[in-house]
C-alpha atoms as a PDB file:
ATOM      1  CA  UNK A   1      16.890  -5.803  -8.456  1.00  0.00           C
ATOM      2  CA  UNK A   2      15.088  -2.373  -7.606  1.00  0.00           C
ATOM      3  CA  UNK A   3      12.550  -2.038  -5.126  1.00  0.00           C
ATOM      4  CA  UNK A   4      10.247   1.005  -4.260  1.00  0.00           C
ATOM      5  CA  UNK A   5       7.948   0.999  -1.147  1.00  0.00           C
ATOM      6  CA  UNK A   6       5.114   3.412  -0.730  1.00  0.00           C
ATOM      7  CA  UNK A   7       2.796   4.427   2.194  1.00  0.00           C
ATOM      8  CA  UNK A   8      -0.741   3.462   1.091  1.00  0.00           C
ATOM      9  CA  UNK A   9      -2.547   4.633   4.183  1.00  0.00           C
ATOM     10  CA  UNK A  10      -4.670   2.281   5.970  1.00  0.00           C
ATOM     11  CA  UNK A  11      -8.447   3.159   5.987  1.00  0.00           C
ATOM     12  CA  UNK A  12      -9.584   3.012   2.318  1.00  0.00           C
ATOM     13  CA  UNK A  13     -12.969   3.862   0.646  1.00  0.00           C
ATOM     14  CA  UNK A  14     -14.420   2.689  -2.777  1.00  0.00           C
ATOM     15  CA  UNK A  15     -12.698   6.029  -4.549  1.00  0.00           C
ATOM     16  CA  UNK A  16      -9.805   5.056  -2.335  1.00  0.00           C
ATOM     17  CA  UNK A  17      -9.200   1.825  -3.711  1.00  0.00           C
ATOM     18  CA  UNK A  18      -9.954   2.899  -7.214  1.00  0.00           C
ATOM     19  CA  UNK A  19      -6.993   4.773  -6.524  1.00  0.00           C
ATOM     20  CA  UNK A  20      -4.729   2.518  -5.553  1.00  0.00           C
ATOM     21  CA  UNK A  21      -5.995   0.542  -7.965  1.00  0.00           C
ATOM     22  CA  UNK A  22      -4.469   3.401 -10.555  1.00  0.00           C
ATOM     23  CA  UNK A  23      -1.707   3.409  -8.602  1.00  0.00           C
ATOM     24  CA  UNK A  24      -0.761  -0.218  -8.896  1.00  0.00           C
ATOM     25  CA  UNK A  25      -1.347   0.132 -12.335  1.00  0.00           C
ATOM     26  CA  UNK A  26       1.265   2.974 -13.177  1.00  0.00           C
ATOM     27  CA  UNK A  27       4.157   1.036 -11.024  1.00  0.00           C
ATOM     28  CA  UNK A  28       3.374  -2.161 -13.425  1.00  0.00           C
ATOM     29  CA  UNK A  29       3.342   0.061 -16.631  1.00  0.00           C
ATOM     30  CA  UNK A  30       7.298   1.629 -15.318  1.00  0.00           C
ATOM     31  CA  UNK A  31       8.219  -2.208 -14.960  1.00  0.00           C
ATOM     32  CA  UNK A  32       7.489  -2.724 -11.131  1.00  0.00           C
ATOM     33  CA  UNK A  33       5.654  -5.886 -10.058  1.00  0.00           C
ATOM     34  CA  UNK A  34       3.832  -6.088  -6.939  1.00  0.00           C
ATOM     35  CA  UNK A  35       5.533  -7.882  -4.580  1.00  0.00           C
ATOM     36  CA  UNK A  36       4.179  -7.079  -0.758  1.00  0.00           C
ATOM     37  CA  UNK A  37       1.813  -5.148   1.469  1.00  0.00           C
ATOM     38  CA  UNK A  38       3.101  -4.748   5.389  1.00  0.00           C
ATOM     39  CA  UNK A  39       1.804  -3.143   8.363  1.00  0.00           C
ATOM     40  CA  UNK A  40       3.841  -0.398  10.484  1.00  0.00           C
ATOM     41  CA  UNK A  41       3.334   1.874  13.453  1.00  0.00           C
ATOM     42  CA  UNK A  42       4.713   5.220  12.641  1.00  0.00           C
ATOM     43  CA  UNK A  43       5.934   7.659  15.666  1.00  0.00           C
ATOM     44  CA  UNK A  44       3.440  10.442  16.889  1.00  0.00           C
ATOM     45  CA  UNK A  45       4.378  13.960  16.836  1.00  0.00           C
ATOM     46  CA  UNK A  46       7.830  15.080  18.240  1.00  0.00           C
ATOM     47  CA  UNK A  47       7.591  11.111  19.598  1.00  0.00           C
ATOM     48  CA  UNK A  48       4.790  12.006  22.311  1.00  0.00           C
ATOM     49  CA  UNK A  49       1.552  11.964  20.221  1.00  0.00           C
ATOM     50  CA  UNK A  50      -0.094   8.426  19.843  1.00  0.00           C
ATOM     51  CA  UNK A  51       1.102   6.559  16.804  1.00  0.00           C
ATOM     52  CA  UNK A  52      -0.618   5.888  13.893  1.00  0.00           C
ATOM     53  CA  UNK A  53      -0.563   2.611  11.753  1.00  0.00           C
ATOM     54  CA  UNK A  54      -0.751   2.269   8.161  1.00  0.00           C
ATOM     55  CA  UNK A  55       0.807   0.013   5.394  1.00  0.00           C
ATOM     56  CA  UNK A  56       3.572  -0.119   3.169  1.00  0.00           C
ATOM     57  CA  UNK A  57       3.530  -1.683  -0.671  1.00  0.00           C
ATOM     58  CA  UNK A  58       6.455  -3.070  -2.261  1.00  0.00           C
ATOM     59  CA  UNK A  59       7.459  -3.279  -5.587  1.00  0.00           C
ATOM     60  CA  UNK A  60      10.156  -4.954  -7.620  1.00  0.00           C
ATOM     61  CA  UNK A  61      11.657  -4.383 -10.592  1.00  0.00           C
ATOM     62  CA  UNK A  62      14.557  -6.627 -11.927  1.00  0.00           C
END
């Protein structure tokens, strides 16, 4: 089984999502299914800036 995970941000317009919808798209057409969306906090600059959250897809390819 292979997986790949990719940042997808986490504030999304219409052209955003039209995007990602692309996106999803050209991950299924390489063999990768969709599998899972999760939510992270990622560390602010040098560790002192405020963090930021966004969200990870996974995909699966077996």
């Amino acid at each position: 089984m292979d997986y790949k995970i990719e940042q997808i941000g986490a504030q999304f317009t219409n052209k955003a999502i039209a995007n990602l919808e692309t996106r999803f798209t050209q991950h299924a057409n390489e063999g990768y299914k969709f599998h899972s969306v999760f939510q992270i906090q990622k560390p602010g600059c040098l560790g002192i800036g405020a963090p930021t959250i966004t969200y990870l897809a996974v995909y699966v390819k077996e």
